[in-house]
N, C-alpha and C. Protein backbone atom coordinates (compact mmCIF):
# COMPACT_ATOMS: atom_id res chain seq x y z
N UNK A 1 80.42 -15.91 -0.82
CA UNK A 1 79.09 -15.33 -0.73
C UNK A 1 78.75 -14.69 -2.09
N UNK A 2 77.67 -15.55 -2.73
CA UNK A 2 77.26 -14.19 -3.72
C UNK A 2 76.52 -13.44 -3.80
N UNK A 3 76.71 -12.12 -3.97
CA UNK A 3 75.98 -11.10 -4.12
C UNK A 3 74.98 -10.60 -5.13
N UNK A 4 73.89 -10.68 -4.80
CA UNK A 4 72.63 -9.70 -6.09
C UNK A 4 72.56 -8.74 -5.63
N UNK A 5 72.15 -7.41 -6.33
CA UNK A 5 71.56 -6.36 -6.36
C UNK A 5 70.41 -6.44 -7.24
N UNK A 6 69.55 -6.39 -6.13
CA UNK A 6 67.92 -6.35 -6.09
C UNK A 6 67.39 -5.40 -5.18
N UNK A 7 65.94 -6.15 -5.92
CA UNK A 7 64.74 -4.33 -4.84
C UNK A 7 64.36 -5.35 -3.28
N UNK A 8 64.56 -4.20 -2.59
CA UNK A 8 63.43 -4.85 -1.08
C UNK A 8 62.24 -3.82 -1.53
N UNK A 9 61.51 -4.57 -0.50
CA UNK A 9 59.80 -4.09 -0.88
C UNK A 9 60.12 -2.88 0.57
N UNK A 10 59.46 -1.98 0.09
CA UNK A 10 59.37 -0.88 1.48
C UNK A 10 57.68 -0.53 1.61
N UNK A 11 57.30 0.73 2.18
CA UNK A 11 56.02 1.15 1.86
C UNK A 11 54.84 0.48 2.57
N UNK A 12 53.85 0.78 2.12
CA UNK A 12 52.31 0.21 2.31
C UNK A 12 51.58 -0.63 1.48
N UNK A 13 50.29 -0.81 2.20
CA UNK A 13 48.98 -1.31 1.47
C UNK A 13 49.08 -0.35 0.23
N UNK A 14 48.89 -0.76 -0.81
CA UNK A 14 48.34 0.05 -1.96
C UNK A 14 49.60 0.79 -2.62
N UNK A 15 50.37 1.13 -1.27
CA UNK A 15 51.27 2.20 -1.73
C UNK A 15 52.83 1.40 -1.20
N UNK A 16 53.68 0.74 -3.06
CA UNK A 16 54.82 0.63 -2.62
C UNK A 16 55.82 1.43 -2.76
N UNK A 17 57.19 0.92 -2.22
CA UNK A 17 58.42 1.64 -2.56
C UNK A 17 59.41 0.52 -2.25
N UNK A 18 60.49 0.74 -3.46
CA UNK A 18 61.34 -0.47 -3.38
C UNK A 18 62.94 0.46 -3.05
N UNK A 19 63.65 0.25 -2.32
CA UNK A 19 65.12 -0.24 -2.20
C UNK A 19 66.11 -0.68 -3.00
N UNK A 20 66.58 -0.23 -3.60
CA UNK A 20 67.74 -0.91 -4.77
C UNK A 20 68.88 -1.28 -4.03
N UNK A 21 69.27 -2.40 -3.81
CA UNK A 21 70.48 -2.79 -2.48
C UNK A 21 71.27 -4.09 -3.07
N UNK A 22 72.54 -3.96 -2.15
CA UNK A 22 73.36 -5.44 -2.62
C UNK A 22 73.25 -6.10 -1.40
N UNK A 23 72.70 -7.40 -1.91
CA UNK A 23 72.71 -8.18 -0.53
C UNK A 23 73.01 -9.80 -0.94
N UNK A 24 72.82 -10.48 -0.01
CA UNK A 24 73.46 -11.72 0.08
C UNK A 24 72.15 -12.65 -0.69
N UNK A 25 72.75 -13.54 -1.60
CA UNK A 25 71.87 -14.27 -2.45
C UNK A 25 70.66 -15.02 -1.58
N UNK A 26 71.31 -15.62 -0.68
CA UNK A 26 70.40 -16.47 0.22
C UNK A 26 69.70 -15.68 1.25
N UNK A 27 69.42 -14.49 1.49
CA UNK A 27 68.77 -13.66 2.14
C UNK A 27 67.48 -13.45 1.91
N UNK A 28 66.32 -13.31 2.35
CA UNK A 28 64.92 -12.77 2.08
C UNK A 28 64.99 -11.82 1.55
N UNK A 29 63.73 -11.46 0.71
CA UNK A 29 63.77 -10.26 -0.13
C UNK A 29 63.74 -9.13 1.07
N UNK A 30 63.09 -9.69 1.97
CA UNK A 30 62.69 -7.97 2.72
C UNK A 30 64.10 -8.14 3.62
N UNK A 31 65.35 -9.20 3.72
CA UNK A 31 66.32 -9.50 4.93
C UNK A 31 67.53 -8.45 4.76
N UNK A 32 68.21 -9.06 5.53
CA UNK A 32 69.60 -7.95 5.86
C UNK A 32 70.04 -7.62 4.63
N UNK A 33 70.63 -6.22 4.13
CA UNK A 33 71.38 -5.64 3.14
C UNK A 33 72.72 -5.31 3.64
N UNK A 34 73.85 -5.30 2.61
CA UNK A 34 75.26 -5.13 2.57
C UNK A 34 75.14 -3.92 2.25
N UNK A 35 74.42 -3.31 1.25
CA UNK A 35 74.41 -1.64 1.03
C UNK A 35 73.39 -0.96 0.22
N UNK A 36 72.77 -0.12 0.57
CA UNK A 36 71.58 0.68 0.15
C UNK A 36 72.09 1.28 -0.81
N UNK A 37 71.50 1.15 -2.38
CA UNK A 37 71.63 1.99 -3.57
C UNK A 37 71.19 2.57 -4.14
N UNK A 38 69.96 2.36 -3.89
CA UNK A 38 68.99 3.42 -5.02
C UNK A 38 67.88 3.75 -4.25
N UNK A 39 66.50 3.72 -4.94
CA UNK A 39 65.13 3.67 -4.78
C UNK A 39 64.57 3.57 -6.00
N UNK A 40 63.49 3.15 -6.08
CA UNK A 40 62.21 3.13 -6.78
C UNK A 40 60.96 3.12 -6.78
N UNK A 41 60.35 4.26 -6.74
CA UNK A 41 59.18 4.46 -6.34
C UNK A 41 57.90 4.53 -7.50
N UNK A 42 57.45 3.28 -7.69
CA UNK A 42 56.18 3.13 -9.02
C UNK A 42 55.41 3.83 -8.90
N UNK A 43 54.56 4.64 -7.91
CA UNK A 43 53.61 5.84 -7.73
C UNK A 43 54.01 6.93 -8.23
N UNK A 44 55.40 7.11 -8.34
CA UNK A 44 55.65 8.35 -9.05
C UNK A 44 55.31 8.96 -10.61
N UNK A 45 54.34 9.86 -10.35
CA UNK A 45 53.35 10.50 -11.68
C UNK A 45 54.53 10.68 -13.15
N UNK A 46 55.70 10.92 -12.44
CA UNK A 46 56.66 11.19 -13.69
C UNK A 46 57.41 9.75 -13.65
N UNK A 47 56.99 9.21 -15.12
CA UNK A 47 58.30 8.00 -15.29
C UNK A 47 59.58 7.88 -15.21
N UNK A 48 59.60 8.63 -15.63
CA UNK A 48 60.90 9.02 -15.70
C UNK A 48 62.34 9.39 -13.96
N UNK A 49 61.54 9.85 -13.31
CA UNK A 49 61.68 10.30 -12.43
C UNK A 49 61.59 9.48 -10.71
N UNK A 50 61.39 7.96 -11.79
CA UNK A 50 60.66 6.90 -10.19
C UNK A 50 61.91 6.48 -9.96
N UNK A 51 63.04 6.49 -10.52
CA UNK A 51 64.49 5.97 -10.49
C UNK A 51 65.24 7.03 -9.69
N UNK A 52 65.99 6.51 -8.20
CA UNK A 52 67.47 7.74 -8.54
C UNK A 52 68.86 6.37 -7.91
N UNK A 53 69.66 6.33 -8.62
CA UNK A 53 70.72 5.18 -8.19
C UNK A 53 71.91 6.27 -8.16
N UNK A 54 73.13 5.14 -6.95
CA UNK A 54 73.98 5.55 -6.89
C UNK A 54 74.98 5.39 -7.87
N UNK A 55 75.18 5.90 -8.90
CA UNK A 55 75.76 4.70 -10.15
C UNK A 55 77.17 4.35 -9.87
N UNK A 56 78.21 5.24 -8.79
CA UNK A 56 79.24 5.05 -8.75
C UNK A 56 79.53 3.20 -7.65
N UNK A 57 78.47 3.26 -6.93
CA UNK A 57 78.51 2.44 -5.46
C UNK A 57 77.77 1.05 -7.18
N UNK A 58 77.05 1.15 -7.98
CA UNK A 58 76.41 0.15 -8.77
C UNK A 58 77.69 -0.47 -9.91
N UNK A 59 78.52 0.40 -9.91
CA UNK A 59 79.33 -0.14 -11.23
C UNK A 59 80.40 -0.48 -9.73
N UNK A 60 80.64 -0.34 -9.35
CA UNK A 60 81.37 -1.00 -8.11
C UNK A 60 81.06 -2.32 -7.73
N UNK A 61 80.09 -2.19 -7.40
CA UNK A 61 79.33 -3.69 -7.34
C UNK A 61 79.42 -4.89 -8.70
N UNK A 62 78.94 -4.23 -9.68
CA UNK A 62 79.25 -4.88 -10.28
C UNK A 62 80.38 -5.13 -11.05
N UNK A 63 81.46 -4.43 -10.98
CA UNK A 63 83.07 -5.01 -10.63
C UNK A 63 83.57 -5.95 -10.27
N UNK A 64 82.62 -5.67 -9.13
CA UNK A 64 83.32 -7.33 -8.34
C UNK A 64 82.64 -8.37 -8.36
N UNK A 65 81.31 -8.07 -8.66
CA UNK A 65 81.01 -9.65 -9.73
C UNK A 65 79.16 -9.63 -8.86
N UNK A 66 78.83 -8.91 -8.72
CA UNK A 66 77.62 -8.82 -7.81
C UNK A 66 76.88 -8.98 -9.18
N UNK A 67 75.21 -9.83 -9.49
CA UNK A 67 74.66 -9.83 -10.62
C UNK A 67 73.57 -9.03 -10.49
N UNK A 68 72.99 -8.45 -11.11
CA UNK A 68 71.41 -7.74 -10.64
C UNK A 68 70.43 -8.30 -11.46
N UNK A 69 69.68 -8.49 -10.39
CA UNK A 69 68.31 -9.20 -10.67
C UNK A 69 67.61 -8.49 -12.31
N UNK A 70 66.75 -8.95 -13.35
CA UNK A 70 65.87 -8.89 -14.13
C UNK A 70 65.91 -7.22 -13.95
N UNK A 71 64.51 -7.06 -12.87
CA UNK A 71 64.22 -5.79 -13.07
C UNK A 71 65.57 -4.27 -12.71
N UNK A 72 66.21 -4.76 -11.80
CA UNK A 72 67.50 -3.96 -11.82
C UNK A 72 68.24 -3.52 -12.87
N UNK A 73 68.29 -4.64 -13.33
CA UNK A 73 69.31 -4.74 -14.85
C UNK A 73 68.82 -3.80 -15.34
N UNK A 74 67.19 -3.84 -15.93
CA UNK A 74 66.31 -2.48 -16.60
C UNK A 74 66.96 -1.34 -16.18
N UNK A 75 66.49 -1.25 -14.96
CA UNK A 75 66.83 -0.11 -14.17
C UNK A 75 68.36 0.69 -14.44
N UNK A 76 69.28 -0.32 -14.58
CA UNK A 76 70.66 -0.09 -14.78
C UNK A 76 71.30 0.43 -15.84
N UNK A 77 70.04 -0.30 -16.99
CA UNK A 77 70.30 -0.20 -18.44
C UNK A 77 69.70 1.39 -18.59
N UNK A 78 68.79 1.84 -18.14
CA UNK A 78 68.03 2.43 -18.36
C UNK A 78 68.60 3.99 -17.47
N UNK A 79 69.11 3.93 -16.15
CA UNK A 79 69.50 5.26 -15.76
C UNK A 79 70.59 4.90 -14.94
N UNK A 80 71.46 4.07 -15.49
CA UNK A 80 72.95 3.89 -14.89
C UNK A 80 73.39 4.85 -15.21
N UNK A 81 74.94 4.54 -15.10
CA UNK A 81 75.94 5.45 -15.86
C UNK A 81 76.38 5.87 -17.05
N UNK A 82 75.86 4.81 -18.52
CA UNK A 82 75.85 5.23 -19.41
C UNK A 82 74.26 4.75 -20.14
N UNK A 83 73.29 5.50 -18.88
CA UNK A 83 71.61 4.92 -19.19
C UNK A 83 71.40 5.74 -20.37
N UNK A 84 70.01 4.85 -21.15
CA UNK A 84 69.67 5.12 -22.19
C UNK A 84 68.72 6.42 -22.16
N UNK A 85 68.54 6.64 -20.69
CA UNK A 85 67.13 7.56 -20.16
C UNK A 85 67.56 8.66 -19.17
N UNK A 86 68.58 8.97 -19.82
CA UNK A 86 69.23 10.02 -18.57
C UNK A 86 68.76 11.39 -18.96
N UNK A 87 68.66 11.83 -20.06
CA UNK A 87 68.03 13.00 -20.65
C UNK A 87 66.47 13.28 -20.17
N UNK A 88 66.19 12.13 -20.22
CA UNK A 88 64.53 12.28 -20.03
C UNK A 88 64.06 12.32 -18.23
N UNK A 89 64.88 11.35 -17.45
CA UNK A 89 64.85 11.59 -16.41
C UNK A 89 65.62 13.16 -15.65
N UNK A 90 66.43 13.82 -16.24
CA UNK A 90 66.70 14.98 -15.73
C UNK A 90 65.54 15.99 -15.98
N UNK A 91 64.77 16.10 -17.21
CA UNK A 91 63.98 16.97 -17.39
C UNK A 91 62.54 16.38 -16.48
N UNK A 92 62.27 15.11 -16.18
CA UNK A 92 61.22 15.06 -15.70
C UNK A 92 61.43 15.45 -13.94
N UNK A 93 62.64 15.41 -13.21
CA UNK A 93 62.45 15.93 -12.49
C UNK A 93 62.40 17.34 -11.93
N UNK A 94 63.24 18.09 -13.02
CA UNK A 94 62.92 19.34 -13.37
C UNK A 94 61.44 19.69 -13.36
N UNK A 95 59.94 18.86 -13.96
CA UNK A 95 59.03 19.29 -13.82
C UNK A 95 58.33 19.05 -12.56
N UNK A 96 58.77 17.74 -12.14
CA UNK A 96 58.17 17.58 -10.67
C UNK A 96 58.67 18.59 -9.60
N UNK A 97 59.76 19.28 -9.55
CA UNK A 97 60.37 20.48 -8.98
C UNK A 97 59.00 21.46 -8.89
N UNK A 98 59.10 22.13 -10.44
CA UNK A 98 58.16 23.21 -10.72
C UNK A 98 56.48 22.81 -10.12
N UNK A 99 56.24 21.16 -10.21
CA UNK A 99 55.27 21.06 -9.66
C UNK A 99 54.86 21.58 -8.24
N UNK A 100 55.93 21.19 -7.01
CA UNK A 100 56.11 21.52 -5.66
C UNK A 100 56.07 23.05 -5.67
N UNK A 101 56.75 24.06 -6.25
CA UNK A 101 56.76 25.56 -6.55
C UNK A 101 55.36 25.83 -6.44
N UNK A 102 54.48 25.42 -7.13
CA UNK A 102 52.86 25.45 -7.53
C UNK A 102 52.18 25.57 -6.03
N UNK A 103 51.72 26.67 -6.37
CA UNK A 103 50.85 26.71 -4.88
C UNK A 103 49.26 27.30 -5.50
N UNK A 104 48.28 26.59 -5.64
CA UNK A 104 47.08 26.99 -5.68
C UNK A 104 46.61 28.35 -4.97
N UNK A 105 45.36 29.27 -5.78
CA UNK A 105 44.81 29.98 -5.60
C UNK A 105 44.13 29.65 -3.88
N UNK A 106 44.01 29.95 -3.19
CA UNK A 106 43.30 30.15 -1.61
C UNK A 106 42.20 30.06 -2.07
N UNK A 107 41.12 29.03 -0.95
CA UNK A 107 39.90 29.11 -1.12
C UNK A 107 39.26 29.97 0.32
N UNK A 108 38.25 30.27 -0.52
CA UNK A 108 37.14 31.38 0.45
C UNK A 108 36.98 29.89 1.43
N UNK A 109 36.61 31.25 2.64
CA UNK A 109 36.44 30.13 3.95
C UNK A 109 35.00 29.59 3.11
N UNK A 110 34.65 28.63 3.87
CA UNK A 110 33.13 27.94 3.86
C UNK A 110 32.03 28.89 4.56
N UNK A 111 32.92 29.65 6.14
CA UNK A 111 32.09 30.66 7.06
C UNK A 111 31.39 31.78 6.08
N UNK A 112 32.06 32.12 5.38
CA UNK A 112 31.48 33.58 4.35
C UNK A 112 30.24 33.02 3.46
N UNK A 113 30.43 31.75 2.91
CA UNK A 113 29.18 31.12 2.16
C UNK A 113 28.64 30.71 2.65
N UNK A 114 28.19 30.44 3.87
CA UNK A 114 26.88 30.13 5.09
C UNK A 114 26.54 31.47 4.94
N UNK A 115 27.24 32.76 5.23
CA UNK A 115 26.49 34.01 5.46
C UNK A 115 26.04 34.76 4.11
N UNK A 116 26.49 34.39 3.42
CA UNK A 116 25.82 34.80 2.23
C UNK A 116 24.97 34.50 1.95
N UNK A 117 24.20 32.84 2.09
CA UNK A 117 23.20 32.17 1.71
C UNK A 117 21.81 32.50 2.85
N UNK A 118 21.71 33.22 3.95
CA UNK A 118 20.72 34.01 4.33
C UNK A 118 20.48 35.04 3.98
N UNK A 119 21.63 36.17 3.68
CA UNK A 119 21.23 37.37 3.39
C UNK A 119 20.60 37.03 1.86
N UNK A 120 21.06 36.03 0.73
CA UNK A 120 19.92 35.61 -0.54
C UNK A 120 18.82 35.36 0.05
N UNK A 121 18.20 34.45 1.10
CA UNK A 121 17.42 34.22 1.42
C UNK A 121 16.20 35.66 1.82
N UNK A 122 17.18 36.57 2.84
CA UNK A 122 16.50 37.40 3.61
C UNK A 122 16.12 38.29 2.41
N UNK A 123 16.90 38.27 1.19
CA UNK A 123 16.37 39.17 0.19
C UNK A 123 15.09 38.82 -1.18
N UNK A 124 15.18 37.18 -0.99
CA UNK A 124 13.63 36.81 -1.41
C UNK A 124 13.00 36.95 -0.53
N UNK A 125 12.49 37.21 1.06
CA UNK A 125 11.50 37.61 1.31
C UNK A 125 11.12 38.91 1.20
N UNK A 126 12.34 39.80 1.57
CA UNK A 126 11.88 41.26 1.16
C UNK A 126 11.03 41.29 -0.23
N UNK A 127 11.25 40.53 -1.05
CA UNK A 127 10.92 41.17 -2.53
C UNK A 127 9.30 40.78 -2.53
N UNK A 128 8.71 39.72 -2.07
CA UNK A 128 7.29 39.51 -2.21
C UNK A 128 6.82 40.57 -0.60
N UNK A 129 7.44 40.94 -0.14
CA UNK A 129 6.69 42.17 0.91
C UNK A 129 6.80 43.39 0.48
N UNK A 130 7.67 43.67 -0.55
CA UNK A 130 7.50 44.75 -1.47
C UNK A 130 6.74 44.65 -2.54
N UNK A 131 6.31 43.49 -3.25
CA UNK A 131 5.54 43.43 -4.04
C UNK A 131 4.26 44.28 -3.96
N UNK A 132 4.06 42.98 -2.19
CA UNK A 132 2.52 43.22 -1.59
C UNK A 132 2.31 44.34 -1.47
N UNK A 133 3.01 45.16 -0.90
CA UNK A 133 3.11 46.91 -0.46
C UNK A 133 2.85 47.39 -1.57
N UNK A 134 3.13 47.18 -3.11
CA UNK A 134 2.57 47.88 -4.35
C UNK A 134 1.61 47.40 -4.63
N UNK A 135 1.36 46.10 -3.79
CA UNK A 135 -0.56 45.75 -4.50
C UNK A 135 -0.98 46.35 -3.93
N UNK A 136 -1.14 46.67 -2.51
CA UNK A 136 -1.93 47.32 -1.56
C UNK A 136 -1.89 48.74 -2.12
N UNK A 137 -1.02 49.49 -2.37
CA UNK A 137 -0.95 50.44 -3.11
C UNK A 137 -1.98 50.93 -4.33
N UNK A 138 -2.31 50.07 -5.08
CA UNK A 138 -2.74 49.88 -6.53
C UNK A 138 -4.43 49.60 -6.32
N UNK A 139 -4.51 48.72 -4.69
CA UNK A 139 -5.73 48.71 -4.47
C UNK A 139 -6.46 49.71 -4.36
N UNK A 140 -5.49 50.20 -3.38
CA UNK A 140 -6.07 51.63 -2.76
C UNK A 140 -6.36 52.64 -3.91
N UNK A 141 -5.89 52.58 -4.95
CA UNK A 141 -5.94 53.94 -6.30
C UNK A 141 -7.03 53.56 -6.43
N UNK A 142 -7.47 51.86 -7.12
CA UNK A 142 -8.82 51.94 -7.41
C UNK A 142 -9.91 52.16 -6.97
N UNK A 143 -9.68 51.72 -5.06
CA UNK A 143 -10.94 52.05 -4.42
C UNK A 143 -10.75 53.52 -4.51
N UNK A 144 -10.01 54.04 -4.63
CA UNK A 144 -10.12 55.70 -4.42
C UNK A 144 -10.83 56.31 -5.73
N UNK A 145 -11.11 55.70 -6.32
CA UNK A 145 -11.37 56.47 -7.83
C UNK A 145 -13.20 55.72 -7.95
């Protein structure tokens, strides 16, 4: 039997996620796996950070003669055991961490800005009935004089 280590497709419409696994050459991409190794998730905002492999269960595999597909290989080259991107992927998940920490300022209910927007209202009408009350006022001086 020979073995690849390749991605299965996981996920949704729009939204994938792949599987890093050793499985049997003649198997479907989405078919039975011999062993789950990694993930890879392309939506992930940090590049660095769309990778996490098992590297001990990957250099095992490929020991015994398992080949990995094209994009694996990347993957392998890139945040195996002696990856070229291991520095950069530790700090980027370090920031996606601090991202989750992040909790936004609270927003005002919506209820308080409905009630605010009558009492503005109720206070442009007061102001032209106070106006009027000083015209009427002003009338009255002149007829009085």
């Amino acid at each position: 039997m020979a073995v690849r280590i390749r991605m299965k497709k996981m996920g949704r419409t729009h939204r994938p996620y792949y599987r890093v696994c050793a499985m049997d050459q003649r198997s479907p991409r989405d078919g039975r796996v011999i062993e789950q190794l990694g993930t890879y998730d392309p939506m992930c905002p940090e590049t660095d950070a769309r990778v996490s492999l098992k590297t001990e269960r990957i250099d095992y595999w490929l020991g015994v003669g398992a080949q990995p597909s094209e994009k694996v290989a990347t993957l392998i080259k890139k945040y195996g055991t002696d990856g070229t991107h291991l520095e950069a992927r530790k700090e980027a998940l370090e920031r996606l961490a601090k991202r989750k920490d992040y909790a936004p300022a609270p927003e005002e209910p919506k209820a308080k800005k409905k009630k605010e927007e009558p009492k503005a209202e109720a206070a442009a009408e007061e102001k032209p009935s106070e106006e009027a009350s000083s015209d009427e006022a002003a009338t009255e001086e002149k007829s009085e004089e």
